[in-house]
C-alpha atoms as a PDB file:
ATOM      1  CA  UNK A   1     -21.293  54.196 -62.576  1.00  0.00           C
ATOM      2  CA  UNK A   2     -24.671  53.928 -64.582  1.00  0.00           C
ATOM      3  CA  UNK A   3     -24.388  54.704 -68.349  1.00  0.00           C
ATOM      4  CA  UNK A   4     -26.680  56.799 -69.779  1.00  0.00           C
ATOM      5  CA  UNK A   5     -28.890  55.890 -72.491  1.00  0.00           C
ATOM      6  CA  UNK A   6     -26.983  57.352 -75.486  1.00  0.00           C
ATOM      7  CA  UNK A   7     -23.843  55.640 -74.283  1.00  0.00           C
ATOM      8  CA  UNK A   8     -25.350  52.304 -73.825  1.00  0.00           C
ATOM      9  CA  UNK A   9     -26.773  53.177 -77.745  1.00  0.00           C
ATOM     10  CA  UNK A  10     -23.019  53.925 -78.983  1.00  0.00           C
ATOM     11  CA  UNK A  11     -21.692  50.659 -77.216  1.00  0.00           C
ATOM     12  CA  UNK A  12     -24.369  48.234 -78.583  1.00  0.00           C
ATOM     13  CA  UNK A  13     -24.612  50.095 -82.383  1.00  0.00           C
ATOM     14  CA  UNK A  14     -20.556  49.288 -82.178  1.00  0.00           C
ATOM     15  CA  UNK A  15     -20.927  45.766 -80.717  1.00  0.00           C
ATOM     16  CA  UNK A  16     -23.693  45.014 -83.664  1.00  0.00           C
ATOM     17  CA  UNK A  17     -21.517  46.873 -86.462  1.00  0.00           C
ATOM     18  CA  UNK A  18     -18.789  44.623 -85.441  1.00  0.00           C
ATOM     19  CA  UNK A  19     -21.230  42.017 -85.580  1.00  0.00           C
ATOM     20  CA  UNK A  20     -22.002  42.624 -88.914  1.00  0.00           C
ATOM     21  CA  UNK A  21     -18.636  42.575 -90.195  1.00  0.00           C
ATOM     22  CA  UNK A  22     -18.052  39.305 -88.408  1.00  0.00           C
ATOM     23  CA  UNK A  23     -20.634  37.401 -89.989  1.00  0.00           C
ATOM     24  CA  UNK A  24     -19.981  39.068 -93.111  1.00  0.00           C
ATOM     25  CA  UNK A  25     -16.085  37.374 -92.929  1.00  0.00           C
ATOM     26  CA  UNK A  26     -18.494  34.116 -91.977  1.00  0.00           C
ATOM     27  CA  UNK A  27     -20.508  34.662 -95.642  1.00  0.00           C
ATOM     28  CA  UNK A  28     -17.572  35.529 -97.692  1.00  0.00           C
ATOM     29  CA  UNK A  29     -14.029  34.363 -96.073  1.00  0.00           C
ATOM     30  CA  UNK A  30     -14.736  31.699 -93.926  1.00  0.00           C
ATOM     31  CA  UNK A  31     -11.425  30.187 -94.291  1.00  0.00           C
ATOM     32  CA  UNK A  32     -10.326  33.172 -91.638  1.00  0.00           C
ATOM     33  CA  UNK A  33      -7.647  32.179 -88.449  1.00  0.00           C
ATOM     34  CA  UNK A  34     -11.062  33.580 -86.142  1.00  0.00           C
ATOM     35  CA  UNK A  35     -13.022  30.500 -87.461  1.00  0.00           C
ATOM     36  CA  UNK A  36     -10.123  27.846 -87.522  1.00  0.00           C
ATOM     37  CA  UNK A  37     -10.102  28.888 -83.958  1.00  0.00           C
ATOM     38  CA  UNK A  38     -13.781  28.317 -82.798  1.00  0.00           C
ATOM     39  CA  UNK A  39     -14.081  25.437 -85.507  1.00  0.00           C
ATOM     40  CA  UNK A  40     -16.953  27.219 -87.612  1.00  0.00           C
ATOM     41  CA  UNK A  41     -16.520  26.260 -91.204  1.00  0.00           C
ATOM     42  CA  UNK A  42     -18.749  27.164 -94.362  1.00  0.00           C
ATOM     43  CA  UNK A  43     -18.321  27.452 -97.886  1.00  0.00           C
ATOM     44  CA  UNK A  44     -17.838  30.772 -99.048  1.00  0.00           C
ATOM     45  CA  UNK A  45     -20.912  33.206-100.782  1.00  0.00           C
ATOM     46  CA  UNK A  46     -20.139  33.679-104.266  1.00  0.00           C
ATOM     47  CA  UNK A  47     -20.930  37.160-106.104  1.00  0.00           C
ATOM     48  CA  UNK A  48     -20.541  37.208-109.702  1.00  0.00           C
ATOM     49  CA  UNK A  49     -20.511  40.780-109.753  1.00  0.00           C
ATOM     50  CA  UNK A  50     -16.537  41.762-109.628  1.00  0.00           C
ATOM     51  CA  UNK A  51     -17.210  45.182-107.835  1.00  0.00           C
ATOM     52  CA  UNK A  52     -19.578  44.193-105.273  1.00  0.00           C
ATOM     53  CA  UNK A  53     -17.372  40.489-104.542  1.00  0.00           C
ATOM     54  CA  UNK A  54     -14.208  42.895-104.229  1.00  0.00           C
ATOM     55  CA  UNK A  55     -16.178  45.243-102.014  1.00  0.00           C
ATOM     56  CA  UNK A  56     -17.448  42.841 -99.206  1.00  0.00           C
ATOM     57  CA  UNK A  57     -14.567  40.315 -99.778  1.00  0.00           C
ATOM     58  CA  UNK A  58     -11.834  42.941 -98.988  1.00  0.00           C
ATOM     59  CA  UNK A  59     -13.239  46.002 -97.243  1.00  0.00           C
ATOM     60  CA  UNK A  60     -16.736  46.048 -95.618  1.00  0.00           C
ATOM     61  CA  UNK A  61     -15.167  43.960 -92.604  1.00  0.00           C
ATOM     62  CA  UNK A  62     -12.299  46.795 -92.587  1.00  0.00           C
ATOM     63  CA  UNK A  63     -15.184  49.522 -92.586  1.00  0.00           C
ATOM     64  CA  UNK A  64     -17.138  48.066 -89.922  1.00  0.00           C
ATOM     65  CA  UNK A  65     -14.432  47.966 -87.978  1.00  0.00           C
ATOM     66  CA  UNK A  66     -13.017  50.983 -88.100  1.00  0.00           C
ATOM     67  CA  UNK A  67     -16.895  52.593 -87.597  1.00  0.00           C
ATOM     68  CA  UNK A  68     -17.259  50.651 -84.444  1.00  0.00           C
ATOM     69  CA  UNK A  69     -13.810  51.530 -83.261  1.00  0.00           C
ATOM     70  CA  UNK A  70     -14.416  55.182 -83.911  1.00  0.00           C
ATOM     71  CA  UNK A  71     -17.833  55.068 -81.858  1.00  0.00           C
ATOM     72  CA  UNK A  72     -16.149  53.246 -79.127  1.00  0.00           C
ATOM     73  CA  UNK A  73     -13.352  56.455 -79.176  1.00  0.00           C
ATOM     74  CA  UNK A  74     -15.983  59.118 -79.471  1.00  0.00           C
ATOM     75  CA  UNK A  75     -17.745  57.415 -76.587  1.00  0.00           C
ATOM     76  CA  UNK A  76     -14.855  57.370 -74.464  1.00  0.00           C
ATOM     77  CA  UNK A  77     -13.788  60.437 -74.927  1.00  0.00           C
ATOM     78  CA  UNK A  78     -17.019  62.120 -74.519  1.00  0.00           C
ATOM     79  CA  UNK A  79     -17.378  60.330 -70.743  1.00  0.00           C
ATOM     80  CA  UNK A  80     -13.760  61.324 -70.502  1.00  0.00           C
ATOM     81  CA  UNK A  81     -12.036  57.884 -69.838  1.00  0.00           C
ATOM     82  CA  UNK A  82      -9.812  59.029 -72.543  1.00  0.00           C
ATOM     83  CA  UNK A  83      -7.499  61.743 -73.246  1.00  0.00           C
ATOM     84  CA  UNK A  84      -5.880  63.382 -76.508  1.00  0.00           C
ATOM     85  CA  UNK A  85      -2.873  60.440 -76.435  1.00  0.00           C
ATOM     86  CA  UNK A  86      -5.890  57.889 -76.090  1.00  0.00           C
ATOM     87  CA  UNK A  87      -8.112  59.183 -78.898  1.00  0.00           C
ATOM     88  CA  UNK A  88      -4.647  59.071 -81.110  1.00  0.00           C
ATOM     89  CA  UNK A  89      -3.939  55.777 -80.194  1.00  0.00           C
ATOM     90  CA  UNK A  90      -7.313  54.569 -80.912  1.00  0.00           C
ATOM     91  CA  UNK A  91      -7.474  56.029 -83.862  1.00  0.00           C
ATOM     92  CA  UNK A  92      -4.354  54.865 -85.025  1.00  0.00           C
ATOM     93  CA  UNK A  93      -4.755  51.141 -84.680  1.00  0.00           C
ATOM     94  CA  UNK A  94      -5.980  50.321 -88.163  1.00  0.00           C
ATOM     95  CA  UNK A  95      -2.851  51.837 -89.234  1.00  0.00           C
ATOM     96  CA  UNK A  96      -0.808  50.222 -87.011  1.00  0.00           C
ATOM     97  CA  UNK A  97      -1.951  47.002 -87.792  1.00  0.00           C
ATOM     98  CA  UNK A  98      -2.004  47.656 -91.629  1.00  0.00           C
ATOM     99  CA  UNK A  99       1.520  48.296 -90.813  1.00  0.00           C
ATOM    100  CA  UNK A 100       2.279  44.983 -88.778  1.00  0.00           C
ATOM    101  CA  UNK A 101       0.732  42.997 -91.622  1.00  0.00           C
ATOM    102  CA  UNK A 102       3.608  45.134 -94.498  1.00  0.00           C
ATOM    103  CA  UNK A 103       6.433  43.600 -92.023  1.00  0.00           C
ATOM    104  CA  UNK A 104       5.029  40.147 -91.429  1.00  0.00           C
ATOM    105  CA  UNK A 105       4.473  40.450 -88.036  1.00  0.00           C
ATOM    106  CA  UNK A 106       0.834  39.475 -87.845  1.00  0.00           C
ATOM    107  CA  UNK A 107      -0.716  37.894 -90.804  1.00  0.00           C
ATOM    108  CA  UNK A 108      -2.925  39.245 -93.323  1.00  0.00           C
ATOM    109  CA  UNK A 109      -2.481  41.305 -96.479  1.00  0.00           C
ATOM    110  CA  UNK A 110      -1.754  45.068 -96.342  1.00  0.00           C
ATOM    111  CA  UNK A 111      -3.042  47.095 -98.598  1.00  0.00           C
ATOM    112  CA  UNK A 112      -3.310  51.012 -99.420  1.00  0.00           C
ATOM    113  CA  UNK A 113      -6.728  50.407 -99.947  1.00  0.00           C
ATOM    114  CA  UNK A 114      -7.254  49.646 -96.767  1.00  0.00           C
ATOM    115  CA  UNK A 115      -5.085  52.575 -94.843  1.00  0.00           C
ATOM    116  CA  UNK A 116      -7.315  54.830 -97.560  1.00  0.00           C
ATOM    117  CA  UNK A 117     -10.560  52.960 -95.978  1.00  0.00           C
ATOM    118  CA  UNK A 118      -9.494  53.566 -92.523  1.00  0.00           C
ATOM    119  CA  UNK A 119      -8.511  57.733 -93.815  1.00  0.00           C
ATOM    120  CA  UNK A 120     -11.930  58.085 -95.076  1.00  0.00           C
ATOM    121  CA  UNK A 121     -14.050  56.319 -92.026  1.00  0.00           C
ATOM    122  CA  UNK A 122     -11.808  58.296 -89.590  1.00  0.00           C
ATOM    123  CA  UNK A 123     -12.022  61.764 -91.588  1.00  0.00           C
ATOM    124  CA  UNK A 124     -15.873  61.397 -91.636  1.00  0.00           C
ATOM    125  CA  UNK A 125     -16.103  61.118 -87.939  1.00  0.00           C
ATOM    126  CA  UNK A 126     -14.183  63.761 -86.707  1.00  0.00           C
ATOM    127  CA  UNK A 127     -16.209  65.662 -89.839  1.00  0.00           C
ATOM    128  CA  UNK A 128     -19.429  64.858 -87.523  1.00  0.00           C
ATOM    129  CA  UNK A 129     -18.094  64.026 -84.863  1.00  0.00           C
ATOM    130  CA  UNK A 130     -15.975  66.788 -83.361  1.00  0.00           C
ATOM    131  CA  UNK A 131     -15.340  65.846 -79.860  1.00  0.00           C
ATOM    132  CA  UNK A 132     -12.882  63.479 -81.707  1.00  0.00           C
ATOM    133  CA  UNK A 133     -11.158  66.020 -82.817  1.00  0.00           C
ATOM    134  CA  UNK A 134      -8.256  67.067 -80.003  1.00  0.00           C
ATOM    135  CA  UNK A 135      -7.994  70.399 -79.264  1.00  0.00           C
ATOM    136  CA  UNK A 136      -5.143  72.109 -78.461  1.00  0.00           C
ATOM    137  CA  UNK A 137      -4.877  75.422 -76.664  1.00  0.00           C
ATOM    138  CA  UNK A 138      -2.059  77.860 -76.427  1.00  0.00           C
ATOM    139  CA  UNK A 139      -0.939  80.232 -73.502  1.00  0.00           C
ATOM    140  CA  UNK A 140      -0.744  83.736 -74.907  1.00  0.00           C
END
């Protein structure tokens, strides 16, 4: 089955906002498990300014992410490959890893900043984005 031309859009605008955050771990946190793996190594960017070093140091990679998984779940469930439990479980996954990091079980830091990130990207898509939204109807 052929895509059509706005789905092919959502899948590369995800694949490049992913991008983005990738290199942007490259600039700022090289010293990331990703690059021990592949054997890239760099010295990290340094921004004086607190705000703006906190911002792409700790969350723009988390935002990215969580955009490009929320494309990839309004895509899907817009061609119907996924259903309500799908969407959910999608869109739970930032959570669910936030929550594997709090118990050790993969590594990283969790944060509430983070699981507020992930609130905020998510709420904003199903804001414009309603076929994320699951709805439910009732017999009468």
């Amino acid at each position: 089955m052929r895509l059509s031309f706005k789905y092919q859009f959502i899948f590369s605008l995800s694949l490049l906002i992913l991008s983005v955050g990738v290199i942007n771990y490259l600039l700022f946190q090289p010293g990331i498990i990703l690059f021990k793996w592949i054997r890239i190594g760099a010295g990290p960017l340094v921004i004086k300014n607190n705000s703006a070093r906190l911002f792409f140091t700790g969350y723009f990679s988390d935002i990215t992410w969580c955009i490009s998984l929320c494309l990839i779940s309004f895509a899907l469930a817009e061609l119907k490959y996924i259903k309500a439990s799908g969407k959910t479980l999608l869109l739970t996954l930032p959570f669910i890893t936030e929550i594997l990091q709090y118990l050790g079980i993969v590594k990283g830091t969790f944060d509430w900043y983070d699981i507020l990130t992930y609130v905020v990207v998510i709420a904003l898509f199903v804001l414009f984005y309603p076929g994320l939204k699951t709805t439910v109807y009732e017999k009468i």
